[in-house]
Structures are given as C-alpha cells and as structure tokens.
N, C-alpha and C. Protein backbone atom coordinates (compact mmCIF):
# COMPACT_ATOMS: atom_id res chain seq x y z
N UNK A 1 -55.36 -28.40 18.78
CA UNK A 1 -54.94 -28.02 17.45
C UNK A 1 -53.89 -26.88 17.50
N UNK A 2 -54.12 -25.51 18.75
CA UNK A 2 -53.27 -24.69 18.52
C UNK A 2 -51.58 -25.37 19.53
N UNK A 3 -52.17 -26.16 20.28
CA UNK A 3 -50.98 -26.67 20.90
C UNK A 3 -49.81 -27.39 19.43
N UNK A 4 -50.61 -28.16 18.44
CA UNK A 4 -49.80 -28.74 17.71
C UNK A 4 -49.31 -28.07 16.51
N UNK A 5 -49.73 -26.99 16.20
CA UNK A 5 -49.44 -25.75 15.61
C UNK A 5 -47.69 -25.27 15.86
N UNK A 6 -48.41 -24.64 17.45
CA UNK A 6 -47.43 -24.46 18.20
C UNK A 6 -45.80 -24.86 18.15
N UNK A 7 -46.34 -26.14 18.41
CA UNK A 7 -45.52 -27.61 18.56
C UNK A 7 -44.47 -27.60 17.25
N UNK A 8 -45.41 -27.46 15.98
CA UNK A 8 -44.42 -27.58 15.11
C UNK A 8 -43.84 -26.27 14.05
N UNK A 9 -44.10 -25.44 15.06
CA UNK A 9 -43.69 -23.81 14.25
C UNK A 9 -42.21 -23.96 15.00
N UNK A 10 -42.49 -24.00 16.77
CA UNK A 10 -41.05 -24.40 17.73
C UNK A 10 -40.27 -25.34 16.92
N UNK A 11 -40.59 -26.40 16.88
CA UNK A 11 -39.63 -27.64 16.02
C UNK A 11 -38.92 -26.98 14.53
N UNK A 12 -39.56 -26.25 13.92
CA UNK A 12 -39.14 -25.43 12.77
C UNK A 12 -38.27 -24.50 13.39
N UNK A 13 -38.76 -23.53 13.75
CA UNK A 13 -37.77 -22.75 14.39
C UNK A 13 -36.27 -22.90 14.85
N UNK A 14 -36.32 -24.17 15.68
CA UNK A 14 -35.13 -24.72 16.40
C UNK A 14 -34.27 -25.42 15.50
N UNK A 15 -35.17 -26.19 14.60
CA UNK A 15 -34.08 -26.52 13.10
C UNK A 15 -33.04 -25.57 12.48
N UNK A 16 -34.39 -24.52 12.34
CA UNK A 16 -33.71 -23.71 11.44
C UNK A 16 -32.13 -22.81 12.32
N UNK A 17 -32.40 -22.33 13.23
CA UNK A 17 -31.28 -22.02 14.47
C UNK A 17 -30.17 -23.17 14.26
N UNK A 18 -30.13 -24.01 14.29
CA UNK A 18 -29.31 -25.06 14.56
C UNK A 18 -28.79 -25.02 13.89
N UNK A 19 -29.24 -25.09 11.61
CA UNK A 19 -28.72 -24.79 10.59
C UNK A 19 -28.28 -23.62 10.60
N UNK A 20 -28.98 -22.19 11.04
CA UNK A 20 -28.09 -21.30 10.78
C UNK A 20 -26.47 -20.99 11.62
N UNK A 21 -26.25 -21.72 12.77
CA UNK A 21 -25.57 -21.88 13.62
C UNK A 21 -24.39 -22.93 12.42
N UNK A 22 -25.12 -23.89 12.19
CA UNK A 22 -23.87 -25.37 11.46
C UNK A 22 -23.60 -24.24 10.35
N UNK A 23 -24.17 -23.83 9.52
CA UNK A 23 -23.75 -22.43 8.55
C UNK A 23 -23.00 -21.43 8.75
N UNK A 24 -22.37 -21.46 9.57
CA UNK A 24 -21.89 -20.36 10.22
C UNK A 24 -20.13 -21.03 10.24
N UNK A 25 -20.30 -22.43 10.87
CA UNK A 25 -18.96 -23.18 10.72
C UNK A 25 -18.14 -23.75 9.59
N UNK A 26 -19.60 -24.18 8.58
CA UNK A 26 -18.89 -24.14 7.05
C UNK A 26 -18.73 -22.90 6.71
N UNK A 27 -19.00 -21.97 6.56
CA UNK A 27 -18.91 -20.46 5.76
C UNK A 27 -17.37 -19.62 5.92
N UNK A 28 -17.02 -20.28 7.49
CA UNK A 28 -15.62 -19.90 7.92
C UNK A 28 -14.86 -20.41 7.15
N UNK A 29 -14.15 -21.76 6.93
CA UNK A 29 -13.34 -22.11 6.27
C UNK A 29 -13.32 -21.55 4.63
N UNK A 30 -14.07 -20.79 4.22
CA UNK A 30 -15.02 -20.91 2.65
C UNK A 30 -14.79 -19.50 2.59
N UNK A 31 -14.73 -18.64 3.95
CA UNK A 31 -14.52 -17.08 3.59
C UNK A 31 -13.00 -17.12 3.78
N UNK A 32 -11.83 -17.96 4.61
CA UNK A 32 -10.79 -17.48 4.92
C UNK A 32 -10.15 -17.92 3.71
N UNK A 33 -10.57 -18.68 2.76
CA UNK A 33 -9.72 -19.50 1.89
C UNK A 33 -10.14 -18.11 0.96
N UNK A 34 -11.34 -17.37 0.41
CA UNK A 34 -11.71 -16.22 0.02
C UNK A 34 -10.62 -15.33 0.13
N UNK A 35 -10.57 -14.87 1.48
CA UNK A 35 -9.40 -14.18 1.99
C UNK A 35 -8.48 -14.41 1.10
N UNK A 36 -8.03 -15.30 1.71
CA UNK A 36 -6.09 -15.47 1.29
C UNK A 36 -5.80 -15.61 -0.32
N UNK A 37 -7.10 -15.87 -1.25
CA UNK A 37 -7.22 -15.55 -2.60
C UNK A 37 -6.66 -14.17 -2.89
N UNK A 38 -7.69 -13.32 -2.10
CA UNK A 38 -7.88 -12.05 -2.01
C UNK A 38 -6.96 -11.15 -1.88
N UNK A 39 -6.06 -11.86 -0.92
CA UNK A 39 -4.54 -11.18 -0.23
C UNK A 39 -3.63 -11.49 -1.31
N UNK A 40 -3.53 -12.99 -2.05
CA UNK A 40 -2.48 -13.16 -2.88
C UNK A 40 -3.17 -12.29 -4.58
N UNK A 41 -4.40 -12.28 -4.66
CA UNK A 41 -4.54 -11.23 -5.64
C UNK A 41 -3.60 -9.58 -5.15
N UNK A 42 -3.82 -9.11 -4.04
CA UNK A 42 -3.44 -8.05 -3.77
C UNK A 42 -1.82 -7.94 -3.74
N UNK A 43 -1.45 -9.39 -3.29
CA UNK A 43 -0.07 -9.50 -3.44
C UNK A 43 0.70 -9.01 -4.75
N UNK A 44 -0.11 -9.64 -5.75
CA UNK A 44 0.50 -9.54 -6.98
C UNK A 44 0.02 -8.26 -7.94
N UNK A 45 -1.20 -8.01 -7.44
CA UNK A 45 -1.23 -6.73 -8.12
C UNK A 45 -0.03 -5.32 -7.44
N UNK A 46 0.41 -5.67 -6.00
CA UNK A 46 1.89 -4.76 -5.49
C UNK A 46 2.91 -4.95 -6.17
N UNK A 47 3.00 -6.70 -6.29
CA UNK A 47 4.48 -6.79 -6.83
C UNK A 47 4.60 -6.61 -8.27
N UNK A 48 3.71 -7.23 -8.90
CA UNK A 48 4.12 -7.58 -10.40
C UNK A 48 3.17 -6.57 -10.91
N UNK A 49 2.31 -5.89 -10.69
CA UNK A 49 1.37 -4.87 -11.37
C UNK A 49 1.94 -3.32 -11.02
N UNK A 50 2.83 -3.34 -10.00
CA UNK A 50 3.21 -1.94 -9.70
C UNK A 50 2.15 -0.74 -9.01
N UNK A 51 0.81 -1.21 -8.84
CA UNK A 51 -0.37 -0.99 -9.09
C UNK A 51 -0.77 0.23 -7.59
N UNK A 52 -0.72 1.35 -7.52
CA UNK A 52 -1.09 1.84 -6.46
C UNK A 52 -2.11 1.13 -5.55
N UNK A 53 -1.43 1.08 -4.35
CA UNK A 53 -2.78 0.43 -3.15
C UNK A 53 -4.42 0.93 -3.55
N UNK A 54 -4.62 1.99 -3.61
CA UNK A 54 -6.21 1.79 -3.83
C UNK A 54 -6.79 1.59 -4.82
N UNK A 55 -6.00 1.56 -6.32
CA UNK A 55 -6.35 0.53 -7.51
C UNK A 55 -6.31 -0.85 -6.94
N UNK A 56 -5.45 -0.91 -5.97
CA UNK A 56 -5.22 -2.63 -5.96
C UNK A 56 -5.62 -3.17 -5.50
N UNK A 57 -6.36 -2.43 -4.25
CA UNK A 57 -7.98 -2.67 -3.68
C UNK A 57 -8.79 -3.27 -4.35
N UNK A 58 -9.18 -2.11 -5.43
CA UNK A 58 -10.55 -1.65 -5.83
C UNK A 58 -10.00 -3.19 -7.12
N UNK A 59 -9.28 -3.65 -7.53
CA UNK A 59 -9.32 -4.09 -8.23
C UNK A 59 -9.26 -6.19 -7.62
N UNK A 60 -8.57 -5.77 -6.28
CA UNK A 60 -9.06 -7.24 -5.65
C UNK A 60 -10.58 -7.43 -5.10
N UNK A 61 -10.99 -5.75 -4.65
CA UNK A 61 -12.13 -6.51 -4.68
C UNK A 61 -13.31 -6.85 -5.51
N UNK A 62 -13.02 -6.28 -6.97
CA UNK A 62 -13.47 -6.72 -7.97
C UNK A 62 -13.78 -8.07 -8.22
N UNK A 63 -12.48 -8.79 -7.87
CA UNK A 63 -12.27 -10.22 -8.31
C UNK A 63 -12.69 -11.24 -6.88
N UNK A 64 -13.02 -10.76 -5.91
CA UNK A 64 -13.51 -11.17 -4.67
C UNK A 64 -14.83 -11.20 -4.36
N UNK A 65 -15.13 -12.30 -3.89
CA UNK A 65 -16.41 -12.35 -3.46
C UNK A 65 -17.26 -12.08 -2.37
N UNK A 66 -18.78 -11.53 -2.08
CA UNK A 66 -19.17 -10.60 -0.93
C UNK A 66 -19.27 -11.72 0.23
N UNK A 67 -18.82 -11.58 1.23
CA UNK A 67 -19.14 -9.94 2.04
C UNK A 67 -17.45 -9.06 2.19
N UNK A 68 -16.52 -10.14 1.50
CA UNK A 68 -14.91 -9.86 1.50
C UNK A 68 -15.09 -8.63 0.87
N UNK A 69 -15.65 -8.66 -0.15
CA UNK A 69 -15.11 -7.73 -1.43
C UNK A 69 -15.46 -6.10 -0.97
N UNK A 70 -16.57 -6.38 -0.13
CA UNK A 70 -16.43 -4.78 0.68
C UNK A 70 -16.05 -4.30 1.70
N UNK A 71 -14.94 -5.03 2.32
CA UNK A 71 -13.88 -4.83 2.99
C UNK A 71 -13.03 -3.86 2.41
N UNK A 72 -12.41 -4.48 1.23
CA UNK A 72 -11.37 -3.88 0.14
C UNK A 72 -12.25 -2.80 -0.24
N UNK A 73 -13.07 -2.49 -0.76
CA UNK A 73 -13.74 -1.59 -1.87
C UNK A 73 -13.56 -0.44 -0.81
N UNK A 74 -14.38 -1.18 0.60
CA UNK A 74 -14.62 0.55 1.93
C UNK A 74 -13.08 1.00 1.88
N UNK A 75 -11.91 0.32 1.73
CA UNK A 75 -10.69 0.66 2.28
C UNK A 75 -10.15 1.39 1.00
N UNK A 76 -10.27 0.98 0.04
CA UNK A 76 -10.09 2.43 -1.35
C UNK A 76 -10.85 3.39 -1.18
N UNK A 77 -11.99 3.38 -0.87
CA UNK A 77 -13.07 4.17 -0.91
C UNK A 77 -12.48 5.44 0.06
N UNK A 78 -11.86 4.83 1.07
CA UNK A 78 -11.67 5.66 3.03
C UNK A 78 -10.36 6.36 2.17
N UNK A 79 -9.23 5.64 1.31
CA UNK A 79 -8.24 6.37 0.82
C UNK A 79 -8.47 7.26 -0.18
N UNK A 80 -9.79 6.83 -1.35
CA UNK A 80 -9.85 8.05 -2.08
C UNK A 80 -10.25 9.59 -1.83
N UNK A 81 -11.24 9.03 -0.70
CA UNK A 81 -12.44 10.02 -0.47
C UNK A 81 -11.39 11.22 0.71
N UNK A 82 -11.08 10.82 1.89
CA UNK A 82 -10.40 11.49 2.55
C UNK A 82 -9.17 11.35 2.56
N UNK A 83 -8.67 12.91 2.32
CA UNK A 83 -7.24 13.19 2.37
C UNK A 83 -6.68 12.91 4.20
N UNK A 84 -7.08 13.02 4.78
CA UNK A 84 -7.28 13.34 6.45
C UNK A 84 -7.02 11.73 7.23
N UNK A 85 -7.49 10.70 6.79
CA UNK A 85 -7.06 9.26 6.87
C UNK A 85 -5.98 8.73 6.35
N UNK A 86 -5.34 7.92 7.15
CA UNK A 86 -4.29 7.37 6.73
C UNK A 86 -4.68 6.28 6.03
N UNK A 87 -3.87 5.36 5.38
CA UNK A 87 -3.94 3.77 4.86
C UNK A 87 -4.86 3.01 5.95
N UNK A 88 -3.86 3.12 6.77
CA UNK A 88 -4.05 2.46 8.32
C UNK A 88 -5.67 2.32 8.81
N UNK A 89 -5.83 4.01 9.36
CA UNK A 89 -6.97 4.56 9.46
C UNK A 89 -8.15 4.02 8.93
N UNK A 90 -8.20 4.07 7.79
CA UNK A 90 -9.03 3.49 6.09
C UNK A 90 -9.48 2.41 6.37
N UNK A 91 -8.20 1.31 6.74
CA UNK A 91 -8.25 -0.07 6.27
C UNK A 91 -8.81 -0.59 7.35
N UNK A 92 -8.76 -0.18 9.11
CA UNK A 92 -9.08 -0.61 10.00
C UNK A 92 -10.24 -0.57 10.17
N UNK A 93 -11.06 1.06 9.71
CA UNK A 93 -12.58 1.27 9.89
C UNK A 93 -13.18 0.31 8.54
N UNK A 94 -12.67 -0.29 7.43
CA UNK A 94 -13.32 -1.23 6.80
C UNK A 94 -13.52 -2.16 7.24
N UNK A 95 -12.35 -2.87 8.24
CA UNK A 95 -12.85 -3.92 8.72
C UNK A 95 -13.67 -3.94 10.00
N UNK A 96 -13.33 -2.98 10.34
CA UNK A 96 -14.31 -3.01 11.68
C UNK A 96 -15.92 -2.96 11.23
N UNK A 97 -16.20 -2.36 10.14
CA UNK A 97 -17.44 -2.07 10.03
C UNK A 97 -18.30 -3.10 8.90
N UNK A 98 -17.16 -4.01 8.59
CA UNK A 98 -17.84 -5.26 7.82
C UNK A 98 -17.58 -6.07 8.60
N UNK A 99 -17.07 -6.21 9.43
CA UNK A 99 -16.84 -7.99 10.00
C UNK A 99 -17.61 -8.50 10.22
N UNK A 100 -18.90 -7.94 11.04
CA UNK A 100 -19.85 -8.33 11.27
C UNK A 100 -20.48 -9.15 10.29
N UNK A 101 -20.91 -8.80 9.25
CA UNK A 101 -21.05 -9.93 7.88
C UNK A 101 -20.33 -11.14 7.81
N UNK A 102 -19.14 -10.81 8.29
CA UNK A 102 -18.27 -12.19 7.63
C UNK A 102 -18.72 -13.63 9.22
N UNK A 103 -18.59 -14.23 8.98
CA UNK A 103 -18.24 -15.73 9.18
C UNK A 103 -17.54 -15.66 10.36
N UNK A 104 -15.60 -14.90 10.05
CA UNK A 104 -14.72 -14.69 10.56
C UNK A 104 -14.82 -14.79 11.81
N UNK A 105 -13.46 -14.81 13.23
CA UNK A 105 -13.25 -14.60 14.21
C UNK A 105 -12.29 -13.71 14.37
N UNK A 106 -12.13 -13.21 15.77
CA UNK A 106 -11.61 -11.95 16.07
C UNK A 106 -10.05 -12.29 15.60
N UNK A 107 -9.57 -13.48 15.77
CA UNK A 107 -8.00 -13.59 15.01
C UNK A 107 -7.94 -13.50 14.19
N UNK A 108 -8.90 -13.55 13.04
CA UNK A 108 -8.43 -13.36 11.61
C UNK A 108 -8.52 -11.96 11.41
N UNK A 109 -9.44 -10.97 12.36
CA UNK A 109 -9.53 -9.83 12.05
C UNK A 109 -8.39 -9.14 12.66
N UNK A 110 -7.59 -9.74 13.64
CA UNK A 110 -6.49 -8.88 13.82
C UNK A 110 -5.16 -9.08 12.92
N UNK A 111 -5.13 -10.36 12.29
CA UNK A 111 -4.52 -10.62 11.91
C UNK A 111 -4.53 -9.30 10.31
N UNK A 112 -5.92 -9.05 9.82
CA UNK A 112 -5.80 -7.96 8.73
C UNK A 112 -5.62 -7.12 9.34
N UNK A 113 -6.42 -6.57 10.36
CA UNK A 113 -5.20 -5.10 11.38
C UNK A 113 -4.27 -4.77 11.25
N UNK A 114 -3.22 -6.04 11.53
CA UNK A 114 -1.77 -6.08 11.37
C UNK A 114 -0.98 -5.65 10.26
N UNK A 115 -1.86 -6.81 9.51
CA UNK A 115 -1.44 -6.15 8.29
C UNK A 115 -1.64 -4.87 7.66
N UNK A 116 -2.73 -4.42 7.65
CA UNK A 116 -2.96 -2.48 7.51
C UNK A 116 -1.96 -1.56 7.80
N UNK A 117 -1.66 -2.19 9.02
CA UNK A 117 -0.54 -1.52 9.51
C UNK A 117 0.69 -0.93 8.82
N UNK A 118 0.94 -1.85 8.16
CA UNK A 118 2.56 -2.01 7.31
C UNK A 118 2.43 -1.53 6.03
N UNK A 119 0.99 -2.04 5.31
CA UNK A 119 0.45 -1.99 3.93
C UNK A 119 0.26 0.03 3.71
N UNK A 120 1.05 0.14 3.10
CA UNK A 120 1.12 2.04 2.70
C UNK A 120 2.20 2.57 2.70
N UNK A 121 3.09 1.99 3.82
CA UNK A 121 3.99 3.01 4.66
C UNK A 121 5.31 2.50 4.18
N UNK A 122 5.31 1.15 3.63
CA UNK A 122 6.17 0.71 3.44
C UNK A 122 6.87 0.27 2.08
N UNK A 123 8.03 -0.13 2.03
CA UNK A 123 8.53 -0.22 0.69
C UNK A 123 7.78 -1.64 -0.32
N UNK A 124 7.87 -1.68 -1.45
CA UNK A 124 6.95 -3.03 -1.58
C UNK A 124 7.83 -4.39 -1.65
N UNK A 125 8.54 -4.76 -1.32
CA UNK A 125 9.15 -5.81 -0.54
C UNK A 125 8.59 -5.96 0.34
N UNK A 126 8.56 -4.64 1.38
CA UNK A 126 8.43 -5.48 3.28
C UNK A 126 6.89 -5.55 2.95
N UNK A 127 6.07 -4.77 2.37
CA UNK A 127 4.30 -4.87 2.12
C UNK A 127 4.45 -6.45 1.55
N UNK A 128 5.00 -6.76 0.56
CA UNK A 128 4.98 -8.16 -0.04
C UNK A 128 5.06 -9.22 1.23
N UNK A 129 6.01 -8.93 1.96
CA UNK A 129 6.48 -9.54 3.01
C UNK A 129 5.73 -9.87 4.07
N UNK A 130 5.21 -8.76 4.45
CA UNK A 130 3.72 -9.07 5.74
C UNK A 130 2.56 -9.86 5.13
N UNK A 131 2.20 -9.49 3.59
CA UNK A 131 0.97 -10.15 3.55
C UNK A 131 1.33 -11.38 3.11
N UNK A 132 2.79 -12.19 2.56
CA UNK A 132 2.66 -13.37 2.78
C UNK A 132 2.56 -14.03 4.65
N UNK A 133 3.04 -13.27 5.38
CA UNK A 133 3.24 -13.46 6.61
C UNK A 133 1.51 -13.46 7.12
N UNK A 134 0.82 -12.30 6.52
CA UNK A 134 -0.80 -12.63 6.90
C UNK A 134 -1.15 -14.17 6.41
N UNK A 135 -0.63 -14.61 5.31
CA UNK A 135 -1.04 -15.70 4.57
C UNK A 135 -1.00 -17.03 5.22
N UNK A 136 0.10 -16.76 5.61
CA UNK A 136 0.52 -17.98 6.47
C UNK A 136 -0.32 -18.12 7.74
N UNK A 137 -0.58 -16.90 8.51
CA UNK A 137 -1.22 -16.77 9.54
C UNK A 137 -2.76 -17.20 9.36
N UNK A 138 -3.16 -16.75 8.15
CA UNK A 138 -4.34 -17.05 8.08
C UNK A 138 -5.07 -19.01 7.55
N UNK A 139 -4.03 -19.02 6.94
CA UNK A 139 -3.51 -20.94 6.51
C UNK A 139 -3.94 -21.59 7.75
N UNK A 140 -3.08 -21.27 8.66
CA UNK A 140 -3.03 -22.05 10.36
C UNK A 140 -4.60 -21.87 10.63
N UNK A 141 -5.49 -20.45 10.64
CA UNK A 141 -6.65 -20.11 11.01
C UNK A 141 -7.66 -21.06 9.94
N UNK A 142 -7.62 -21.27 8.93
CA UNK A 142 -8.31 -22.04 8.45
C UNK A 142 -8.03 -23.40 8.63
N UNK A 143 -6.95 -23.94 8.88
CA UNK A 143 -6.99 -25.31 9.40
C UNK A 143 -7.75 -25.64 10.64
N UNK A 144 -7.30 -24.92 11.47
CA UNK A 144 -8.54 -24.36 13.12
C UNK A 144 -10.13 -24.59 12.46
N UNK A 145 -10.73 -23.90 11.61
CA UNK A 145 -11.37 -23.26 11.33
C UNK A 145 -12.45 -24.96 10.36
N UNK A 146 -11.25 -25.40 9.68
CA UNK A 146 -11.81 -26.93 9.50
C UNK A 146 -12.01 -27.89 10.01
N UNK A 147 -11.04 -27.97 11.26
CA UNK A 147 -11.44 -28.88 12.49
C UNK A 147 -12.71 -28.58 13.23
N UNK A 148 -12.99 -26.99 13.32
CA UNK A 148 -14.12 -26.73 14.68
C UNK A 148 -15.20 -27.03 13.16
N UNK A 149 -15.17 -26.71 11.90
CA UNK A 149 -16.74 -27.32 11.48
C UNK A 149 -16.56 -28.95 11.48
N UNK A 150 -16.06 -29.88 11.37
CA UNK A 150 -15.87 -30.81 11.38
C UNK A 150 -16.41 -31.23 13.12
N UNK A 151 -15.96 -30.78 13.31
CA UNK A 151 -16.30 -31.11 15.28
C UNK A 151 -17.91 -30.43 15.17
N UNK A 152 -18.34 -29.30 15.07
CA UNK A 152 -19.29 -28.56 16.06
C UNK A 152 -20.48 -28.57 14.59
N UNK A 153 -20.30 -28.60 13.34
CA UNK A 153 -21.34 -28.31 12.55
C UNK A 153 -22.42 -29.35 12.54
N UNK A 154 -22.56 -30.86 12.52
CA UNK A 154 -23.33 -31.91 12.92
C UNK A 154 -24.38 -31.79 14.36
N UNK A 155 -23.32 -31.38 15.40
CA UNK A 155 -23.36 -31.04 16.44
C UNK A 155 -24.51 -29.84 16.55
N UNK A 156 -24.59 -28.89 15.85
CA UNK A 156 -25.63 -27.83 15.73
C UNK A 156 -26.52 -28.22 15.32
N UNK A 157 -26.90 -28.58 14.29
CA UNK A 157 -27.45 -28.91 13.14
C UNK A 157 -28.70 -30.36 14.84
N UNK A 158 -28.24 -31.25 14.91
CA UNK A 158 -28.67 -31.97 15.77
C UNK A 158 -29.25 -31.07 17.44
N UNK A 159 -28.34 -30.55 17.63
CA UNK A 159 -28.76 -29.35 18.64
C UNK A 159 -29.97 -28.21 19.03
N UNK A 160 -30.04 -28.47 17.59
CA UNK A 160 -31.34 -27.06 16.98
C UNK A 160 -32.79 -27.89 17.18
N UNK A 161 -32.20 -29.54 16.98
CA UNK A 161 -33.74 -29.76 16.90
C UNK A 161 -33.81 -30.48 18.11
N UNK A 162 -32.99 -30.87 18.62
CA UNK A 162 -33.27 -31.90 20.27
C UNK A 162 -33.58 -30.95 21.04
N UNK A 163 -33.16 -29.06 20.95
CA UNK A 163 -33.35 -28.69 22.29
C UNK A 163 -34.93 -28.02 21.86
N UNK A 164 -35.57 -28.07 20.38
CA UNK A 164 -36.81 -27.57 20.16
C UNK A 164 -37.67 -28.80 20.77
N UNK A 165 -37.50 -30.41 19.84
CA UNK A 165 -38.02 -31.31 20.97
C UNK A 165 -38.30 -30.96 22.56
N UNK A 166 -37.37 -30.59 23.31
CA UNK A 166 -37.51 -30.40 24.28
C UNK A 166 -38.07 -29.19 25.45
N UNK A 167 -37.89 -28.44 24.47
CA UNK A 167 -39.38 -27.43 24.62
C UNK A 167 -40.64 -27.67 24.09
N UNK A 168 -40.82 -28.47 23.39
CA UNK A 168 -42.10 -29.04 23.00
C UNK A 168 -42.48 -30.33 24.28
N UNK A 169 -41.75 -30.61 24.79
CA UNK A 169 -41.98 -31.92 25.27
C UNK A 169 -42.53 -30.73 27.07
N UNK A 170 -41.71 -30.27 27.14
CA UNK A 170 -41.94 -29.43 28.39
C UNK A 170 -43.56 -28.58 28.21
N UNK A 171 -43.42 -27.79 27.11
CA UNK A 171 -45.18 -27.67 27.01
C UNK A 171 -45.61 -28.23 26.91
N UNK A 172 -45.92 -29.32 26.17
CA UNK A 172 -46.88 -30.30 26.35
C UNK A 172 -47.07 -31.25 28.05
C-alpha cells in the first residue's frame, strides 16, 4: 500500500515538473511580446508625450503586466530615490534583480542592458532609435523563442511523466 502511495505521489510529482518546465516555454514567447508592448509604450510616451524617463517608466509600467512591470517601476524607483545612480546604474540593477521571475533568456536581458545604456544620456531621437533597434532585436528573440516552445514544450510535458514512470518502475 505504501509502495503504491509512493508510486503515485512520484508519478504526480514528475507530471507536475514536466508542466512546470513546458510552462516555462510558452510563458517566453507571452513575456517578450509583453516586452516589446512595453518598449513601444515607452517609445511613445519619449516621443509623442515628451514625458520625462521616470514618469515614462512609472507610467509603462502601469500599463504592463507582472513580472515586466517591476522591472520598469524598480528602474524609476533607482532614479527617483537616488541622486548617486545613474539611468544606466538604475536600469541595470532592475533587471538584474527581476529576471529571475521572468521566463526570459540571457539575450533578451542583454539586449535591455543595451538599451539602458543609451536611454538618459541621449537626445530623444537616438533614445527613439535604440529602442526601436531593441524591438527589432527582441522580434528575432521571440521568433527563436516560438520555435523552441513548439519543439521542446510537448517534449517536457511527456518527459515529466516517462522519466517518473521510470523511477517507479526501478522501485518497484
């Protein structure tokens, strides 16, 4: 009885791994498309709103959804709060310290790096200019990003429970 207990707490378990794994490959395509919402909100609150960067933050990430939206919020937050941080500074420790939440891979996160970079310092043309240039960059990353769930999410999802089968099959 406790063997078949056992048996099917493992089989649960390994499902559930497998789903949280195939979850992981849909959620990517679903946060980068988030993103690039996010970026062309920010776009337009530079160009056509005139809108200081950390209103234009605080106001994309209003309209953005979590775990994105506190990316933006930490990066107004890093510009309001300390005089002593740059844009740069701000925007990098937001992402470094949310990514972990997101979905994302390390290219999309350098790819907002990059962009931090430019976003403050610059006139709002060339700022307009990089984050369509993030946009594009990030376009290509979500096409990537729809092929590998298309390839690997089935693949998990099936994975989670053949390799629990097979620890069940080995204890027993």
């Amino acid at each position: 009885m406790i063997k078949l207990i056992g048996a099917a707490l493992i089989l649960f378990a390994g499902t559930i791994i497998g789903f949280q794994q195939a979850a992981r490959f849909a959620d990517r395509p679903r946060q980068l498309r988030q993103l690039a919402h996010a970026l062309q909100r920010l776009e337009t609150e530079i160009g056509y709103g005139h809108t200081p960067l950390p209103e234009a933050l605080e106001r994309t990430a209003s309209a953005t959804p979590e775990p994105l939206a506190a990316i933006f919020r930490r990066a107004a937050a890093g510009v309001w709060e300390t005089e002593s941080f740059s844009f740069r500074d701000s925007w990098e420790q937001a992402i470094k310290q949310q990514w972990d939440m997101t979905a994302m891979k390390k290219n999309e996160q350098s790819v907002l790096i990059r962009l931090g970079s430019t976003l403050g310092i610059s006139d709002k043309e060339d700022q307009l200019k990089h984050i369509h240039l993030a946009l594009l960059q990030l376009k290509s990353e979500e096409d990537a990003a729809r092929e590998d769930q298309g390839r690997y999410e089935k693949m998990w999802k099936s994975l989670g429970l053949l390799i629990a089968v097979l620890v069940v099959i080995l204890m027993v």
